[in-house]
C-alpha atoms as a PDB file:
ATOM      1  CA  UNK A   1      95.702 160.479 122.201  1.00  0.00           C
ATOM      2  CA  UNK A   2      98.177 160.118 125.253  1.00  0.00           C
ATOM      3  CA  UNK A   3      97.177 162.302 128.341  1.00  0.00           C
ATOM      4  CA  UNK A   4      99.872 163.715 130.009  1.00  0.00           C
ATOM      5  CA  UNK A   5     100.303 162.780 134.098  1.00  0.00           C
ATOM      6  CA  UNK A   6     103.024 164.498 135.010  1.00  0.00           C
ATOM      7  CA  UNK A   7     102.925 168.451 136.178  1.00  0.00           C
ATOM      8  CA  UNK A   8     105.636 170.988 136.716  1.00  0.00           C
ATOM      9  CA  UNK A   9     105.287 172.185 140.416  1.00  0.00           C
ATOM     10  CA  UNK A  10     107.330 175.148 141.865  1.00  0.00           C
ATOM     11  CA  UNK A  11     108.211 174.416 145.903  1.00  0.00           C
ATOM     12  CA  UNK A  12     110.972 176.416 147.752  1.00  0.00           C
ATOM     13  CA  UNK A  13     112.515 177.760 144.620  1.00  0.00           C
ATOM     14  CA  UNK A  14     113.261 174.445 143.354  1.00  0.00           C
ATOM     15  CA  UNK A  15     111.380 172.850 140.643  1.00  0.00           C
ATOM     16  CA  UNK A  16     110.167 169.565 141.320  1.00  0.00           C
ATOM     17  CA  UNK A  17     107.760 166.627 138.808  1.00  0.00           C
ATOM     18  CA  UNK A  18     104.612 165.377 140.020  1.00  0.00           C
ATOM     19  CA  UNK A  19     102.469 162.347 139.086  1.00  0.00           C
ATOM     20  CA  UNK A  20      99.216 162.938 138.833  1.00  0.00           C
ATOM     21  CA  UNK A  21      96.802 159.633 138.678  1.00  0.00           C
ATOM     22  CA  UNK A  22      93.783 160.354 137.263  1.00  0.00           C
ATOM     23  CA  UNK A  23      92.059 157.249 138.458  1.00  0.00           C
ATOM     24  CA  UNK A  24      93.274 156.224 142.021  1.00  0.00           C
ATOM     25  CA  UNK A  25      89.733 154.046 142.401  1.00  0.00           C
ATOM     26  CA  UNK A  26      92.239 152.208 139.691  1.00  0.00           C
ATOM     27  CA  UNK A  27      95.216 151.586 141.610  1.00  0.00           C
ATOM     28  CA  UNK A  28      93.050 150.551 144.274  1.00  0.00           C
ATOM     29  CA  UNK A  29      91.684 147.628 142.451  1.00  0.00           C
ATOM     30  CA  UNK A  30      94.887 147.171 141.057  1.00  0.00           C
ATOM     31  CA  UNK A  31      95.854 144.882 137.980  1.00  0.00           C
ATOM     32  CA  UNK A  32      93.461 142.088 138.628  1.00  0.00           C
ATOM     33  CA  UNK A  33      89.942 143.607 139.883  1.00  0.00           C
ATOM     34  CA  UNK A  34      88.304 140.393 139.976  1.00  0.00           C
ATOM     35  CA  UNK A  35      90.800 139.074 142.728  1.00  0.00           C
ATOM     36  CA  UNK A  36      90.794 142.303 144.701  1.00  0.00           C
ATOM     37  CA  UNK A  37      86.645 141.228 144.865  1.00  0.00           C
ATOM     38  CA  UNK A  38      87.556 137.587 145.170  1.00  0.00           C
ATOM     39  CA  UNK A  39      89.491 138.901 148.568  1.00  0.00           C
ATOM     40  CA  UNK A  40      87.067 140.806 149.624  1.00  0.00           C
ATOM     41  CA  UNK A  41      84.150 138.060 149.380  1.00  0.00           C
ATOM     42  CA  UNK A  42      86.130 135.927 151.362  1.00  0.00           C
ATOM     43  CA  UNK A  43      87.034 138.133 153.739  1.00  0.00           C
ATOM     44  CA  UNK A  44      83.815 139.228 154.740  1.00  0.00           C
ATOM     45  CA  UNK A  45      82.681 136.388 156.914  1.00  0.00           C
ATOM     46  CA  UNK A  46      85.853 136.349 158.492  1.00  0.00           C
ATOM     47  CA  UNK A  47      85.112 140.084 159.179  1.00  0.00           C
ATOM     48  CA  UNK A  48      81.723 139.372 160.485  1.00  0.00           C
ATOM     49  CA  UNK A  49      82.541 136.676 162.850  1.00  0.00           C
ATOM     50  CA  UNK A  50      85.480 139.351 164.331  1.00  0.00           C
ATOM     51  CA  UNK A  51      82.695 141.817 164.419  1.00  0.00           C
ATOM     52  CA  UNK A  52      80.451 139.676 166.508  1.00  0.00           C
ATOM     53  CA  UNK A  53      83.098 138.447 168.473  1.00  0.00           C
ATOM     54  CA  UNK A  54      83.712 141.744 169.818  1.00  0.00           C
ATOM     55  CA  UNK A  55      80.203 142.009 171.146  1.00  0.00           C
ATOM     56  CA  UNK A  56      79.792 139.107 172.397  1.00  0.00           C
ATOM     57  CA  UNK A  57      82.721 137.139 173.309  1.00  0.00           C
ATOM     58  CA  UNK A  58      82.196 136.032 177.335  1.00  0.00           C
ATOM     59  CA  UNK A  59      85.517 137.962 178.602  1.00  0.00           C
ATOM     60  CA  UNK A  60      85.181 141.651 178.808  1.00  0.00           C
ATOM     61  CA  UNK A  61      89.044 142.070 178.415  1.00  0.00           C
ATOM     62  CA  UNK A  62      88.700 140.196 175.468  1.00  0.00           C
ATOM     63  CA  UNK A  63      85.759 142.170 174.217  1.00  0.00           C
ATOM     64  CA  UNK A  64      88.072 145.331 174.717  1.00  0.00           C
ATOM     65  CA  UNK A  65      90.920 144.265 173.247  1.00  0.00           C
ATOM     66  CA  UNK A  66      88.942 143.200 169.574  1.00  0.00           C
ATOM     67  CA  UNK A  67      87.313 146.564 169.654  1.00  0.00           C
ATOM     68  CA  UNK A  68      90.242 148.771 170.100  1.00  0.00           C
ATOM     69  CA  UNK A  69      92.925 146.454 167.796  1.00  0.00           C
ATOM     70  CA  UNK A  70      91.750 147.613 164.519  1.00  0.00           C
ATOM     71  CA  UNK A  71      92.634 151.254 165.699  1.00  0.00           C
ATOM     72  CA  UNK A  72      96.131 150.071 165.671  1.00  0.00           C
ATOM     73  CA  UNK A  73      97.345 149.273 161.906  1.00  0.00           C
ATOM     74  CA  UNK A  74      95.691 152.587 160.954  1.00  0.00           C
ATOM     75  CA  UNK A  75      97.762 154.714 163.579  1.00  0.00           C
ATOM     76  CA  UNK A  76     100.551 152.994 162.904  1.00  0.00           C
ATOM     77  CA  UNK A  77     100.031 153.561 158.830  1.00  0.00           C
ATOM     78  CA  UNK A  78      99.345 157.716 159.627  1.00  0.00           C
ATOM     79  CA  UNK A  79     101.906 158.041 162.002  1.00  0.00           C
ATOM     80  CA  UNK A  80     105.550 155.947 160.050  1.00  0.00           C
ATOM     81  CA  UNK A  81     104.197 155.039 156.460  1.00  0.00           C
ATOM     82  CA  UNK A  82     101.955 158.156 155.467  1.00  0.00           C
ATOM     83  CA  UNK A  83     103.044 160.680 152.818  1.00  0.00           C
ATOM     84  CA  UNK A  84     102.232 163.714 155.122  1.00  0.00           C
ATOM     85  CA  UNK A  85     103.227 161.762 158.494  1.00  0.00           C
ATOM     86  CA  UNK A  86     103.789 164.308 160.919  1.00  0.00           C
ATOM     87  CA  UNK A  87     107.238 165.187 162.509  1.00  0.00           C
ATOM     88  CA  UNK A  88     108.718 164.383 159.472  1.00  0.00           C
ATOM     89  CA  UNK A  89     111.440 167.244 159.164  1.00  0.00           C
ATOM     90  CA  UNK A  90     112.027 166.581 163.398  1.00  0.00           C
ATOM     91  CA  UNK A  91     114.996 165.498 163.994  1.00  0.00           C
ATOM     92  CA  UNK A  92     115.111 161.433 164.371  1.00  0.00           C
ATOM     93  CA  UNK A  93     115.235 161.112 168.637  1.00  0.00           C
ATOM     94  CA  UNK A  94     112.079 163.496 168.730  1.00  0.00           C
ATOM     95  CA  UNK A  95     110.131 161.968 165.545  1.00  0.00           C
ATOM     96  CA  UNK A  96     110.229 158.628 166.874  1.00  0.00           C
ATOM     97  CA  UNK A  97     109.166 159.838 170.826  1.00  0.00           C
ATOM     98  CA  UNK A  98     106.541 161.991 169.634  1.00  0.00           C
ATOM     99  CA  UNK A  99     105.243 158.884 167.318  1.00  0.00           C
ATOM    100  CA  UNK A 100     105.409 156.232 169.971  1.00  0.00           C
ATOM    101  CA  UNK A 101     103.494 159.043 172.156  1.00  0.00           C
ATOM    102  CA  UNK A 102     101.227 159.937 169.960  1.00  0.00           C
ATOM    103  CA  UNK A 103     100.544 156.066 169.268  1.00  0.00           C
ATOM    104  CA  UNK A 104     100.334 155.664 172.947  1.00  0.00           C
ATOM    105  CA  UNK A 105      98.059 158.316 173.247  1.00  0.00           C
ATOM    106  CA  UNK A 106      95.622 157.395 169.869  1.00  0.00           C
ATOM    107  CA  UNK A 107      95.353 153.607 171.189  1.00  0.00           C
ATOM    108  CA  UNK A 108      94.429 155.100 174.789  1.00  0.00           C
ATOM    109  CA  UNK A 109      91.185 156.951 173.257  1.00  0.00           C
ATOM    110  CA  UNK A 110      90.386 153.642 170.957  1.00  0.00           C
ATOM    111  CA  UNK A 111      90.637 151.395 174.186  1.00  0.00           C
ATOM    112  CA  UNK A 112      88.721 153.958 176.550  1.00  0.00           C
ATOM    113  CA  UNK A 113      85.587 154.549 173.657  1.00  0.00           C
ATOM    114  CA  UNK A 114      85.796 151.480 171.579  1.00  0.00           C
ATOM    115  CA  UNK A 115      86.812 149.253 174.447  1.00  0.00           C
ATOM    116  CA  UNK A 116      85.391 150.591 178.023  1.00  0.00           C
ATOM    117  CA  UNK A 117      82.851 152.422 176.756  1.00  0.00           C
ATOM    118  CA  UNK A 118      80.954 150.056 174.506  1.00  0.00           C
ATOM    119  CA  UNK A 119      81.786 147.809 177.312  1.00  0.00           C
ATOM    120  CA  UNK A 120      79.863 149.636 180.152  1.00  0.00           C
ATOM    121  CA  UNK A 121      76.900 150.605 177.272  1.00  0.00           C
ATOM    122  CA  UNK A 122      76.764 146.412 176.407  1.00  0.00           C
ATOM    123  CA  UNK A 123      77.789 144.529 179.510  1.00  0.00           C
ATOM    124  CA  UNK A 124      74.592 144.149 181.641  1.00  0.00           C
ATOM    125  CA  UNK A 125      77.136 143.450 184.416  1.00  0.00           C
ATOM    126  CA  UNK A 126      78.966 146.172 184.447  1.00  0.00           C
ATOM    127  CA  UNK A 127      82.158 143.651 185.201  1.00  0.00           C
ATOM    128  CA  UNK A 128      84.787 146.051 183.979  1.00  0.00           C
END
């Protein structure tokens, strides 16, 4: 028996359809599981070796730079690409400054914990 996905929901006075996904661990995998794994098994020494590179690489710029780069795709994803980005209904001057500042100021905090801080907590040195 067919289960229905879709759900009449009532916003502002208007009606509008919505998809509901009763399995999203589902689209996640996608259509072919077994090369969403196959991905995943060969990413993970590639991931390890980026890991350890960011501890231990010999310039402390460097070492910064590894540890506060993966902040980056995600703020960029929340910020432009999410379904509840914010400053959505702004008009288009102010969503795009208070994005780029509100990048500026997310990849700030990553580069001043992940980077300088782990820095001064691992570098014996205390070069940077």
């Amino acid at each position: 028996m067919p289960v229905d996905t879709t759900a009449e929901v009532r916003h502002g006075g208007g009606e509008m359809r919505a998809q509901i996904t009763p399995d999203r661990f589902g689209r996640l995998l996608g259509r072919r599981p077994w090369l969403t794994g196959a991905i995943l098994v060969a990413l993970t020494p590639v991931a390890g070796l980026y890991v350890f590179l960011s501890f231990t690489h010999p310039d402390p710029g460097a070492r910064i730079l590894l540890r506060a780069l993966p902040i980056l795709p995600m703020a960029v994803w929340t910020l432009w690409f999410d379904a509840a980005r914010p400053w959505r209904s702004a008009p288009l001057g102010l969503r795009i400054g208070a994005r780029l500042l509100a990048l500026l100021g997310i990849m700030t905090i990553a580069v001043g914990l992940l980077g300088l801080g782990l820095n001064w907590i691992y570098d014996p040195s205390r070069i940077l």
